[in-house]
N, C-alpha and C. Protein backbone atom coordinates (compact mmCIF):
# COMPACT_ATOMS: atom_id res chain seq x y z
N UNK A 1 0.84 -1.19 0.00
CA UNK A 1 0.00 0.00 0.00
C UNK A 1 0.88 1.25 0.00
N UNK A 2 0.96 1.71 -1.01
CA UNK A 2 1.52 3.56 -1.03
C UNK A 2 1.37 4.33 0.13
N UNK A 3 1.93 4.69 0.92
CA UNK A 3 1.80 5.97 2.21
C UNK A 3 1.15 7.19 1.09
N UNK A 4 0.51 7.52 2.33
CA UNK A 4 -0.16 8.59 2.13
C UNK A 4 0.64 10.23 2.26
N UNK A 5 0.55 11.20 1.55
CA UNK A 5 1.30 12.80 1.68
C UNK A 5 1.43 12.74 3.26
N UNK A 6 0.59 12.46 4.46
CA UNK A 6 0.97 12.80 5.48
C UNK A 6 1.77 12.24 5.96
N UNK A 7 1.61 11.03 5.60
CA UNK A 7 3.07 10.10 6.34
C UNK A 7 4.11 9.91 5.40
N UNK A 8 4.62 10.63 4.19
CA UNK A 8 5.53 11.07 3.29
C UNK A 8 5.78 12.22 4.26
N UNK A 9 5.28 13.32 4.32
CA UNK A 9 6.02 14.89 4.92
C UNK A 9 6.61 13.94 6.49
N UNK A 10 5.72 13.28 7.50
CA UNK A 10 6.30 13.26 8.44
C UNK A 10 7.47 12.48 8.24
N UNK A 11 7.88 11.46 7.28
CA UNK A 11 8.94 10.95 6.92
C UNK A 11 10.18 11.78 6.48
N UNK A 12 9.79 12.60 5.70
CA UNK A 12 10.52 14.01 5.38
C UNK A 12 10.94 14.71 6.35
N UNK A 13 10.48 15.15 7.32
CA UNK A 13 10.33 15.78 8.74
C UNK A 13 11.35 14.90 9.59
N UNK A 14 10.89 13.92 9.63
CA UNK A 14 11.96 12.80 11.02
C UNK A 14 13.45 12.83 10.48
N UNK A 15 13.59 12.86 8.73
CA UNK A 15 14.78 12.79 8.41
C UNK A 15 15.36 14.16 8.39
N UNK A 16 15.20 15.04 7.94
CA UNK A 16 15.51 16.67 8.36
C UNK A 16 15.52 16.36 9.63
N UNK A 17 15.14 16.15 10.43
CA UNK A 17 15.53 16.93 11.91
C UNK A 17 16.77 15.91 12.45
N UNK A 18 17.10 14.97 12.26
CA UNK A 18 17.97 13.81 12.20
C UNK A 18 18.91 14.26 11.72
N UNK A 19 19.07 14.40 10.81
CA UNK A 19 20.11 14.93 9.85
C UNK A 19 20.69 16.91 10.38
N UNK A 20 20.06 16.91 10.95
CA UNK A 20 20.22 18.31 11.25
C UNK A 20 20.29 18.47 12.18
N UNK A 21 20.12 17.29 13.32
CA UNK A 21 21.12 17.14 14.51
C UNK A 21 22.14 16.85 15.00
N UNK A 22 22.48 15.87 13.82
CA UNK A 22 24.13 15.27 13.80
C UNK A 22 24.37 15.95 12.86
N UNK A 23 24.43 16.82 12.51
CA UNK A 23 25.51 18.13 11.98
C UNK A 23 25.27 19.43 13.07
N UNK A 24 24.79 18.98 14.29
CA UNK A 24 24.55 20.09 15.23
C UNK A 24 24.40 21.71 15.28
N UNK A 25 23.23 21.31 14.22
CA UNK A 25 22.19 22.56 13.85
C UNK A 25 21.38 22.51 14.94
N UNK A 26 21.28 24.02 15.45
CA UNK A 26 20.11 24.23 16.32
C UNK A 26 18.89 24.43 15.41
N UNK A 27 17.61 24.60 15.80
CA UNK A 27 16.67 25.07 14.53
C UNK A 27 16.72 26.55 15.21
N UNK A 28 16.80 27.33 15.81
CA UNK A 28 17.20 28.31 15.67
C UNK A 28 18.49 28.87 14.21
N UNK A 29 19.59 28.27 14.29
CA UNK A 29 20.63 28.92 13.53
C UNK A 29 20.20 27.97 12.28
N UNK A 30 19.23 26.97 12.23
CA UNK A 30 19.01 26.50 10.81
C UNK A 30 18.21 27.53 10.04
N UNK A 31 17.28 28.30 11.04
CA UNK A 31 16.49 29.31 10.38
C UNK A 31 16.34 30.85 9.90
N UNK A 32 18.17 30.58 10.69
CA UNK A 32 18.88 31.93 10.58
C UNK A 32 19.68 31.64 9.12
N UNK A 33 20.13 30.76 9.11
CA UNK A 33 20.81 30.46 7.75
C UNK A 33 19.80 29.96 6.26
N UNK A 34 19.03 29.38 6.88
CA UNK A 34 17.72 29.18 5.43
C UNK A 34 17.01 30.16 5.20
N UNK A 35 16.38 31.12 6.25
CA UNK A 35 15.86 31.83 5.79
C UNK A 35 14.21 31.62 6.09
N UNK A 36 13.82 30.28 6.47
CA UNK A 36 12.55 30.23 6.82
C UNK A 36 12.55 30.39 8.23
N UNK A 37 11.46 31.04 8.60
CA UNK A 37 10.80 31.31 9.91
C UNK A 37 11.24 30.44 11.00
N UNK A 38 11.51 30.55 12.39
CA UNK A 38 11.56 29.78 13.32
C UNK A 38 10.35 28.68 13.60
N UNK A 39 8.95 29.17 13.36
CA UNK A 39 7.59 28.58 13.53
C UNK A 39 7.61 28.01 12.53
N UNK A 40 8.36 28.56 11.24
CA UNK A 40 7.46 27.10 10.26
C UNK A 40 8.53 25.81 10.48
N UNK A 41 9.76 26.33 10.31
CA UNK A 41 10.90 25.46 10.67
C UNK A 41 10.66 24.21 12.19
N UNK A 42 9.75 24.94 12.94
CA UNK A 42 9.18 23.93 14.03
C UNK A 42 8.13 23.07 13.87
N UNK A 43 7.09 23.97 12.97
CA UNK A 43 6.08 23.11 12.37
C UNK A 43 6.49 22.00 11.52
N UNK A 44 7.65 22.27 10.60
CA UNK A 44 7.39 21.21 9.71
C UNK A 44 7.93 19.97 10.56
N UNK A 45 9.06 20.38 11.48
CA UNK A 45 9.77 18.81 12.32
C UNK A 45 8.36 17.92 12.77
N UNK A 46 7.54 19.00 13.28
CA UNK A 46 6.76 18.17 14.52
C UNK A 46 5.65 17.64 13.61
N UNK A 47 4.71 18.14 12.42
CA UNK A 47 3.75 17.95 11.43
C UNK A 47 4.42 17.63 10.08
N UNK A 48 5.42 17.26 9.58
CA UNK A 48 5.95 17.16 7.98
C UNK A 48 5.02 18.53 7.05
N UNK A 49 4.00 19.72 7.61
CA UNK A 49 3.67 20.49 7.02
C UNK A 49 4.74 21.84 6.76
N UNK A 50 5.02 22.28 5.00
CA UNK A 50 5.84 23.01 5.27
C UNK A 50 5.49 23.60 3.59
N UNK A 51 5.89 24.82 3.23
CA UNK A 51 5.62 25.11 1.88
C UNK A 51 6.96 24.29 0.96
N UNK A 52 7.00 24.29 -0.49
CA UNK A 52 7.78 23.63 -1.10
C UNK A 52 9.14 24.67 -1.08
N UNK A 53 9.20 26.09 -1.08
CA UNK A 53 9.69 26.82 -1.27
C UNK A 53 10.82 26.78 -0.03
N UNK A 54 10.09 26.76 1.48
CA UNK A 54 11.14 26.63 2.11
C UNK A 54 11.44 25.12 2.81
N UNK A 55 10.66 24.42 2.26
CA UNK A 55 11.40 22.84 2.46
C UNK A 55 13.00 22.80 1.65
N UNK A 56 12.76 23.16 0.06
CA UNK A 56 13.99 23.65 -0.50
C UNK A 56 15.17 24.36 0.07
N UNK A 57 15.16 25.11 0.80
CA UNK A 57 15.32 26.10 1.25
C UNK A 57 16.28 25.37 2.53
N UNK A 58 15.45 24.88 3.37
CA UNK A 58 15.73 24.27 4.48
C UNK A 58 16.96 22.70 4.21
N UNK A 59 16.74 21.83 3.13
CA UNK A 59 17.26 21.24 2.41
C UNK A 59 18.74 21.69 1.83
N UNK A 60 18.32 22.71 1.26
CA UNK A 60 19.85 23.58 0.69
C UNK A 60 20.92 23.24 1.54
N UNK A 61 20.64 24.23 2.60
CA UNK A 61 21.65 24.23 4.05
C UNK A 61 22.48 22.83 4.64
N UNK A 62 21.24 21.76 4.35
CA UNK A 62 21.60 20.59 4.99
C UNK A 62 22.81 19.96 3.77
N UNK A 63 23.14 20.62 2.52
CA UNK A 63 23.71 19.87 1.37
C UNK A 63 23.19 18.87 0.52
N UNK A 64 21.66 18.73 0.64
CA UNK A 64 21.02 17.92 0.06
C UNK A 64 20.10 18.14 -1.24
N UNK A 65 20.06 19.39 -1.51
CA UNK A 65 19.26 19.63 -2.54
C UNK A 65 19.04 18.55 -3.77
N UNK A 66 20.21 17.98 -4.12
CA UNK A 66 20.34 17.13 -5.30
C UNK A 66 19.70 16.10 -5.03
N UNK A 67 19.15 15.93 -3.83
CA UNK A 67 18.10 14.96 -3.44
C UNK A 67 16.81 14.70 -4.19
N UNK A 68 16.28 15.99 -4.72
CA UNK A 68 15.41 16.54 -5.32
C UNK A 68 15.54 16.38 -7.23
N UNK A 69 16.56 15.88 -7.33
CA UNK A 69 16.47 16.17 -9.01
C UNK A 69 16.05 14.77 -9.48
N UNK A 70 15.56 14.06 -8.73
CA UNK A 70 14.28 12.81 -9.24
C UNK A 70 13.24 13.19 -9.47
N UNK A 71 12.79 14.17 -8.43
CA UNK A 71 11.24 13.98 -8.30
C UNK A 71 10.82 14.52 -9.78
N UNK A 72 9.93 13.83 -10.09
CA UNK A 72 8.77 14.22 -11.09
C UNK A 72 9.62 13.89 -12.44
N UNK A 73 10.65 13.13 -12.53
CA UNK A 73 11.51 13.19 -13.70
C UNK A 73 10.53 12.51 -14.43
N UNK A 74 10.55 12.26 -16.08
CA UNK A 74 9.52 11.69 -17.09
C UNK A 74 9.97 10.13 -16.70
N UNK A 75 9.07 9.11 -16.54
CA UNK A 75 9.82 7.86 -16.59
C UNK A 75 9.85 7.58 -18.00
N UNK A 76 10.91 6.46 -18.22
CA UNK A 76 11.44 5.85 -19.31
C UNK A 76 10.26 4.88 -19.84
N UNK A 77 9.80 5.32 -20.90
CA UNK A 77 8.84 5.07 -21.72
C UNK A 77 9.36 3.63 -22.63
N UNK A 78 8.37 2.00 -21.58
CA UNK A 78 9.66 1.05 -21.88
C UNK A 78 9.27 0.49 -23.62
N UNK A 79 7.58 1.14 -24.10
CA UNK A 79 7.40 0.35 -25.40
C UNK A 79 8.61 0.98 -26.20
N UNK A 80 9.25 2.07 -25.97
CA UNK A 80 10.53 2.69 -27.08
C UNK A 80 11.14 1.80 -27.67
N UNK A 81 11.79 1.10 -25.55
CA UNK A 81 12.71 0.40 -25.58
C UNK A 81 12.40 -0.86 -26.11
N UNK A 82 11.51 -1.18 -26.17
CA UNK A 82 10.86 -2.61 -26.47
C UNK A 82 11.16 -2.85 -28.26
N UNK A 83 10.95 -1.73 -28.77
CA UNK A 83 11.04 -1.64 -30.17
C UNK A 83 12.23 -1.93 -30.58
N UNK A 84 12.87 -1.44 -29.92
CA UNK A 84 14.31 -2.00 -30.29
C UNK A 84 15.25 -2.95 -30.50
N UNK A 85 14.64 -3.86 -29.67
CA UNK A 85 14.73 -5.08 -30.10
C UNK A 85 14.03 -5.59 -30.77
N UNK A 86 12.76 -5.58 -31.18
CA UNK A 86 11.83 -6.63 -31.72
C UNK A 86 12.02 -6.21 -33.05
N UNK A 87 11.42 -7.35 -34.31
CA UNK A 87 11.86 -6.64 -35.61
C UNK A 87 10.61 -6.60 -36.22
């Protein structure tokens, strides 16, 4: 069964704050350096709710952005590939 967006963000959430403790970020100075709010930066740990803009944002800091250059990529369209072999 696929998880649902809420238990995707809080998955998102448990790993940001993990990751951003063993590099001994306060969320104070994480939110001094990202740029998002202290409150949303608390909201998103405790709820995975957060805008896309400063999830990015928040991500940056941690060195992870390139994390992100999957999502939504086109998948590989396999009848192409299929053609290619067959005659």
């Amino acid at each position: 069964m696929e998880p649902t967006p809420y238990e995707v963000g809080l998955k998102i959430a448990q790993r940001h704050r993990t990751i951003r403790k063993k590099l001994k970020i306060s969320q104070k100075e994480m939110a001094e350096r990202s740029g998002v709010s202290l409150g949303s930066l608390k909201r998103f740990e405790s709820s995975g709710k957060i805008s896309l803009e400063s999830l990015l944002k928040l991500i940056h800091i941690l060195g992870r952005l390139s994390d992100f250059d999957n999502v939504l990529k086109e998948k590989e369209n396999t009848d192409d590939i299929e053609k290619l072999f067959t005659k």
